[in-house]
Protein backbone atom coordinates (compact mmCIF):
# COMPACT_ATOMS: atom_id res chain seq x y z
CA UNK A 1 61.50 61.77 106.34
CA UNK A 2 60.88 65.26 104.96
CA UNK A 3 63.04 66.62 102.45
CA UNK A 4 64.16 69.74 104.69
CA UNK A 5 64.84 67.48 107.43
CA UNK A 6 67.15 64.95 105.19
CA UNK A 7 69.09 67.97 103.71
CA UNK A 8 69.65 69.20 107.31
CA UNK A 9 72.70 66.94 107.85
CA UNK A 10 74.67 68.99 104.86
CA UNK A 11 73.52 72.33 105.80
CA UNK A 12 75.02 71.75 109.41
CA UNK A 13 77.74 69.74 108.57
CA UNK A 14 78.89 72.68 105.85
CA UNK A 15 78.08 75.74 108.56
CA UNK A 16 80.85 74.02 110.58
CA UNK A 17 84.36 75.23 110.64
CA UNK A 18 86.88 72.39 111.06
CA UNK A 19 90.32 72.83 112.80
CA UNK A 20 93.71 70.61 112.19
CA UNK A 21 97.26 70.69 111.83
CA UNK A 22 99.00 71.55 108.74
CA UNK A 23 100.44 68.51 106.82
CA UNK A 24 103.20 68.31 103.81
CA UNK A 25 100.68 67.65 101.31
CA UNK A 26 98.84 71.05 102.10
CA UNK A 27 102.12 73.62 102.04
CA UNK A 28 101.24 74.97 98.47
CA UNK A 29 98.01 75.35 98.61
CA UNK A 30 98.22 77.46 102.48
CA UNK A 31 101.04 79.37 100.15
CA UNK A 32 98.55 80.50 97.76
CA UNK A 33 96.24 80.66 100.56
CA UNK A 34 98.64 83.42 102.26
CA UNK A 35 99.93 85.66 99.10
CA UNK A 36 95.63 85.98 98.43
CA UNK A 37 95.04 87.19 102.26
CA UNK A 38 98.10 89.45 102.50
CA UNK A 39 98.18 90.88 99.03
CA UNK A 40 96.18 94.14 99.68
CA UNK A 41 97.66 94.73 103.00
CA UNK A 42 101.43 94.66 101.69
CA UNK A 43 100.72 96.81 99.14
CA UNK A 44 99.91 99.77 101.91
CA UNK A 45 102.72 98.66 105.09
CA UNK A 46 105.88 99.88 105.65
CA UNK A 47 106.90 96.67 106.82
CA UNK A 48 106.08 93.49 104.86
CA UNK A 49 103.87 91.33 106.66
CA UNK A 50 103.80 87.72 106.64
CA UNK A 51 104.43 85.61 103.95
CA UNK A 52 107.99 87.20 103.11
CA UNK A 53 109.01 84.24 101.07
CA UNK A 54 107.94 80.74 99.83
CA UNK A 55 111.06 79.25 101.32
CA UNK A 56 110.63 80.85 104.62
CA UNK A 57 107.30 79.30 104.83
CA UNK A 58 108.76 76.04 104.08
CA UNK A 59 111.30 75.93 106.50
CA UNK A 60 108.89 76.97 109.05
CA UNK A 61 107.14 73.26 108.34
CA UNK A 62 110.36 71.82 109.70
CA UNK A 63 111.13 73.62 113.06
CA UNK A 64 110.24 72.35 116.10
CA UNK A 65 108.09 74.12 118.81
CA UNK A 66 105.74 75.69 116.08
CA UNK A 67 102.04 74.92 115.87
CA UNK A 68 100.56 75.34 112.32
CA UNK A 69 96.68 75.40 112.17
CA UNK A 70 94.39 75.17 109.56
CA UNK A 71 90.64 76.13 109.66
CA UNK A 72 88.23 74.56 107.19
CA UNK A 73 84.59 74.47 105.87
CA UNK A 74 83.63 71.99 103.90
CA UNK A 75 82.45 73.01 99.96
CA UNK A 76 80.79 69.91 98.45
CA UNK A 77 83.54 67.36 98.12
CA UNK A 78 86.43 68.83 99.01
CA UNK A 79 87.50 71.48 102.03
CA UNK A 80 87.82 75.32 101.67
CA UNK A 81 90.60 76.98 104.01
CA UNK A 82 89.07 79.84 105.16
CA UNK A 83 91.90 80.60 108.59
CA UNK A 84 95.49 79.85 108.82
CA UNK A 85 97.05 80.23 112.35
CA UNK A 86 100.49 80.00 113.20
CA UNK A 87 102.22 80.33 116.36
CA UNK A 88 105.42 79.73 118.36
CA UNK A 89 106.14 79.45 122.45
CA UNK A 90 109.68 80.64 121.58
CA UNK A 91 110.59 83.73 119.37
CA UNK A 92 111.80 82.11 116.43
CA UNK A 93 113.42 82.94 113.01
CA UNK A 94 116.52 85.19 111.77
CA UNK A 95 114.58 88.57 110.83
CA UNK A 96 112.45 88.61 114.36
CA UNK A 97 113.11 91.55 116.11
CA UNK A 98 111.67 90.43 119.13
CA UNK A 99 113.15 91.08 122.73
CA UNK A 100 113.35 88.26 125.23
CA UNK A 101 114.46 90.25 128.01
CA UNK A 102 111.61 92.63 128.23
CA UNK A 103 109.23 89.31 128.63
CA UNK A 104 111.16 88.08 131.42
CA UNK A 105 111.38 91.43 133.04
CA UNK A 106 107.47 91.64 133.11
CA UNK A 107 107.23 88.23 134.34
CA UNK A 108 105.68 87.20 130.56
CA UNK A 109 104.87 83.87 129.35
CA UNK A 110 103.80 84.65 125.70
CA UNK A 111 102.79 82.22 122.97
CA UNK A 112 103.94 84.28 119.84
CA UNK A 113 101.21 84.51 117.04
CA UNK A 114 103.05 84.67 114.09
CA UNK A 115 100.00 84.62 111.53
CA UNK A 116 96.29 84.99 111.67
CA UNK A 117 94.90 84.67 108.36
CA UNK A 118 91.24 84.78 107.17
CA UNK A 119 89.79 84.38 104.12
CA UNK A 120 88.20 87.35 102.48
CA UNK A 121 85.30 86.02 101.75
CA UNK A 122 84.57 84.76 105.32
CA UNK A 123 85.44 87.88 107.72
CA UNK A 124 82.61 88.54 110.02
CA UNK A 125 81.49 85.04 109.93
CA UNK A 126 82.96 84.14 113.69
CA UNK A 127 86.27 82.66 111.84
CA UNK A 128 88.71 84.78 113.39
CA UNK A 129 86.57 84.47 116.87
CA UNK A 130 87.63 80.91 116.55
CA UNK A 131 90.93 80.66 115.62
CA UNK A 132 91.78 83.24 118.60
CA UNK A 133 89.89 80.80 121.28
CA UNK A 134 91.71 78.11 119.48
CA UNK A 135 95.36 79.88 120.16
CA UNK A 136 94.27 81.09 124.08
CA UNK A 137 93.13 77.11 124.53
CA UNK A 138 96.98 76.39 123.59
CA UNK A 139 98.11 78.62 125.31
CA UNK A 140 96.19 78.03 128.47
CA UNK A 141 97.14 74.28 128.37
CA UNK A 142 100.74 75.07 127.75
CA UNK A 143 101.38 77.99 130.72
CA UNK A 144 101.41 80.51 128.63
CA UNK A 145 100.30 83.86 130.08
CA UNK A 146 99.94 85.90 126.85
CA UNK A 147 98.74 86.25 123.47
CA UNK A 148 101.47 88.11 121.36
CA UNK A 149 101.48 89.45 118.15
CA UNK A 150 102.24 91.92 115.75
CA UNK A 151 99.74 94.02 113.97
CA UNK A 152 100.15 97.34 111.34
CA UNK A 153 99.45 100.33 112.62
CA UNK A 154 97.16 101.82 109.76
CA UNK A 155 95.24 98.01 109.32
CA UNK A 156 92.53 99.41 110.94
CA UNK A 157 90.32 96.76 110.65
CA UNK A 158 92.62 94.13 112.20
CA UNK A 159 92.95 96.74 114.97
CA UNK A 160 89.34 97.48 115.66
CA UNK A 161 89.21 93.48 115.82
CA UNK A 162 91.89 92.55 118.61
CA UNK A 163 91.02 95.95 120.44
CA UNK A 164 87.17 94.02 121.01
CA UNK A 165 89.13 91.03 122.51
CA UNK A 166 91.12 92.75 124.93
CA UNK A 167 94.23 93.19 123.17
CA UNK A 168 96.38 96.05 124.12
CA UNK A 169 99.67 98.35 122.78
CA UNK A 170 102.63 96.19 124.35
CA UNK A 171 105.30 98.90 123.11
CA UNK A 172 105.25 102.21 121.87
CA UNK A 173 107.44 101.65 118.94
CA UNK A 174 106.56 103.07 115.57
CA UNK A 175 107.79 104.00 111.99
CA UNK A 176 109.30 107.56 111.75
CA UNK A 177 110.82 108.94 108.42
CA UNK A 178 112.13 112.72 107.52
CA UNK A 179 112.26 114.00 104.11
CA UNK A 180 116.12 114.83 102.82
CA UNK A 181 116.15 116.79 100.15
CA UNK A 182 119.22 115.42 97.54
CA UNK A 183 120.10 116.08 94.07
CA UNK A 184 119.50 113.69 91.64
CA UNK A 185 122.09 111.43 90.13
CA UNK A 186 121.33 111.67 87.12
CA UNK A 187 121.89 115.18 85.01
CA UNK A 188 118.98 117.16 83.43
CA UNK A 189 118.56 116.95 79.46
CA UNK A 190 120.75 117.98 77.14
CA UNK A 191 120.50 120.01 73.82
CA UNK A 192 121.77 117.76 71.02
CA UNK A 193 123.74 119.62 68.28
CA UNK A 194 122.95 120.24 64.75
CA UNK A 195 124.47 118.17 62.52
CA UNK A 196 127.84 118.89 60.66
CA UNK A 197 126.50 120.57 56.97
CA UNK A 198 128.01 117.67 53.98
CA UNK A 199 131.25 118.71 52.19
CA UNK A 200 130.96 119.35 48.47
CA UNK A 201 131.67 116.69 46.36
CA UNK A 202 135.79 116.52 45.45
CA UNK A 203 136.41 118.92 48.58
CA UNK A 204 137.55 116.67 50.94
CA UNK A 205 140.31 115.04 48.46
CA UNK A 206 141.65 118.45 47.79
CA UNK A 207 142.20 119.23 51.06
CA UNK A 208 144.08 115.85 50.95
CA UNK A 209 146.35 116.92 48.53
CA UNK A 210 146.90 120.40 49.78
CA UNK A 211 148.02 118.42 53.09
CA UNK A 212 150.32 116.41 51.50
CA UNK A 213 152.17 119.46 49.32
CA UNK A 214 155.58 119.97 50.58
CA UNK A 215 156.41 121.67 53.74
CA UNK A 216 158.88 124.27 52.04
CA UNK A 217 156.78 125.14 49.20
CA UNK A 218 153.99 126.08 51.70
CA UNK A 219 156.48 128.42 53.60
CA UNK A 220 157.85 130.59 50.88
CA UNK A 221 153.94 130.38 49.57
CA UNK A 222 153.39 132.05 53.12
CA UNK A 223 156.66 134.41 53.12
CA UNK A 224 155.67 135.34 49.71
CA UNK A 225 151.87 136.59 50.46
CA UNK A 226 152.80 138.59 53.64
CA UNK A 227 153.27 142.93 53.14
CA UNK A 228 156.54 143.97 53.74
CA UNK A 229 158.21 145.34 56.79
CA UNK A 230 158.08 148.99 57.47
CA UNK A 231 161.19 150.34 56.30
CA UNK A 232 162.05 147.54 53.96
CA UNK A 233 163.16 148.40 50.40
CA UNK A 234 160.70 148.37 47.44
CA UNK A 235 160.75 144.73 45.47
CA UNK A 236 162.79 146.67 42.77
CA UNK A 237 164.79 148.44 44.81
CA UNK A 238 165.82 144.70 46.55
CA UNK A 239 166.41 143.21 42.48
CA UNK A 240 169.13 146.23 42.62
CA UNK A 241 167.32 147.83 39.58
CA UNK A 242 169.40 150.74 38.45
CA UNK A 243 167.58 153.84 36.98
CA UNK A 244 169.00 155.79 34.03
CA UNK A 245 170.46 159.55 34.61
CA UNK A 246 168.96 160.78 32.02
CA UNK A 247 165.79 160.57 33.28
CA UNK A 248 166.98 162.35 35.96
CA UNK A 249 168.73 165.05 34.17
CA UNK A 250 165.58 165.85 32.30
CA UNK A 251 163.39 166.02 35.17
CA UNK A 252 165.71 168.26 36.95
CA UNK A 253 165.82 170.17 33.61
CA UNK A 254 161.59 170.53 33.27
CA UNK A 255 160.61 173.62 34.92
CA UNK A 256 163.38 175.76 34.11
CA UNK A 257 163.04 179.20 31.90
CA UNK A 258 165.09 178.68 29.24
């Protein structure tokens, strides 16, 4: 046997992409699996795709009526996931804003695809192709009439993807938003003062002892610095100072011819 026909077995056997359902043993590693896929396109959604939280995913393990898919190629020893596909034939979950009534008005049959995940590395390689035949053969076999899922609006690569299979705008629902224009909570900056210029040494404990001189003593201190009245009588005049006639007498006398 030729060496490129007894390595021929490993090249086929690794071009082929394996499909099973999810066990207990693999719930971490699809985790990781999920927050690698859907990091870049949360970071650019209004709405937060799938995974929201660890323990959502968990309890999603334990309901009933939920098919969880893996897709595999197999890497030397071990298996790569490279698709994770996850569905429902009821509309499951608290934070699903999904309307029976308008499927039963159209006369709808959906199987709900909750999550389509490929691995970065293996887009355009016919993985996706596959896990979507996979989900219409379950649904065929089940009576379902539909494929239904949810898909953002500016992932336009996703778009482009289902739009080449047929898929089509089930509702004309979108994201609107309007500016408000609102004052801010918080007030603008503020000038801080100088600070206070230091007291001379020994100034501060005479103003202590001024403070503590008796009130009476600073009263007639006060009384006793204010101008008199208009009107009032000189400070001698109020001692009752008496002047002497005779200084009178001889001023009235001055100025007289003799």
């Amino acid at each position: 046997m030729s060496k490129a026909s007894s390595s021929s077995p490993d090249v086929q056997e690794e071009s082929l992409i394996h499909v099973r359902r999810i066990h207990r043993r693999d719930l971490n590693r699809v985790w990781e699996f999920l927050k690698k896929v859907f990091r870049d396109v949360n970071r650019e959604t209004v709405e937060y795709q799938r995974p929201r939280s660890k323990k959502r995913f968990l309890e999603v393990y334990e309901e009933e009526g939920v098919e969880q898919l893996l897709f595999e190629v197999r890497q030397g020893d071990g298996q790569d996931i490279v698709g994770y596909a996850e569905c429902a034939f009821e509309i499951t979950g608290t934070d699903n804003w999904m309307n029976e009534r308008y499927f039963t008005k159209h006369d709808m049959r959906p199987l709900f695809v909750e999550e389509l995940a490929v691995h970065p590395d293996y887009q355009g390689r016919g993985v996706g192709a596959f896990m979507l035949e996979q989900l219409e053969h379950l649904a065929r076999i089940h009576g379902c009439t539909h494929l239904v899922l949810e898909v953002a609006e500016n992932n336009i690569g996703a778009l482009k993807f289902y739009r080449k299979r047929s898929f089509y705008r089930l509702d004309a629902a979108i994201f609107m938003a309007k500016k408000v224009a609102v004052d801010s909570e918080l007030l603008p900056p503020r000038a801080l003062k100088k600070p206070r210029p230091q007291e001379e040494p020994g100034a501060s404990a005479k103003a202590k002892r001024a403070s503590r001189r008796p009130a009476k003593a600073r009263v007639a201190e006060k009384r006793s610095s204010a101008p008199p009245p208009p009107g009032s009588p000189l400070p001698d005049e109020a001692a009752g100072e008496a002047r002497d006639p005779r200084v009178d007498a001889d001023a009235g006398d001055e100025g007289e011819p003799s």
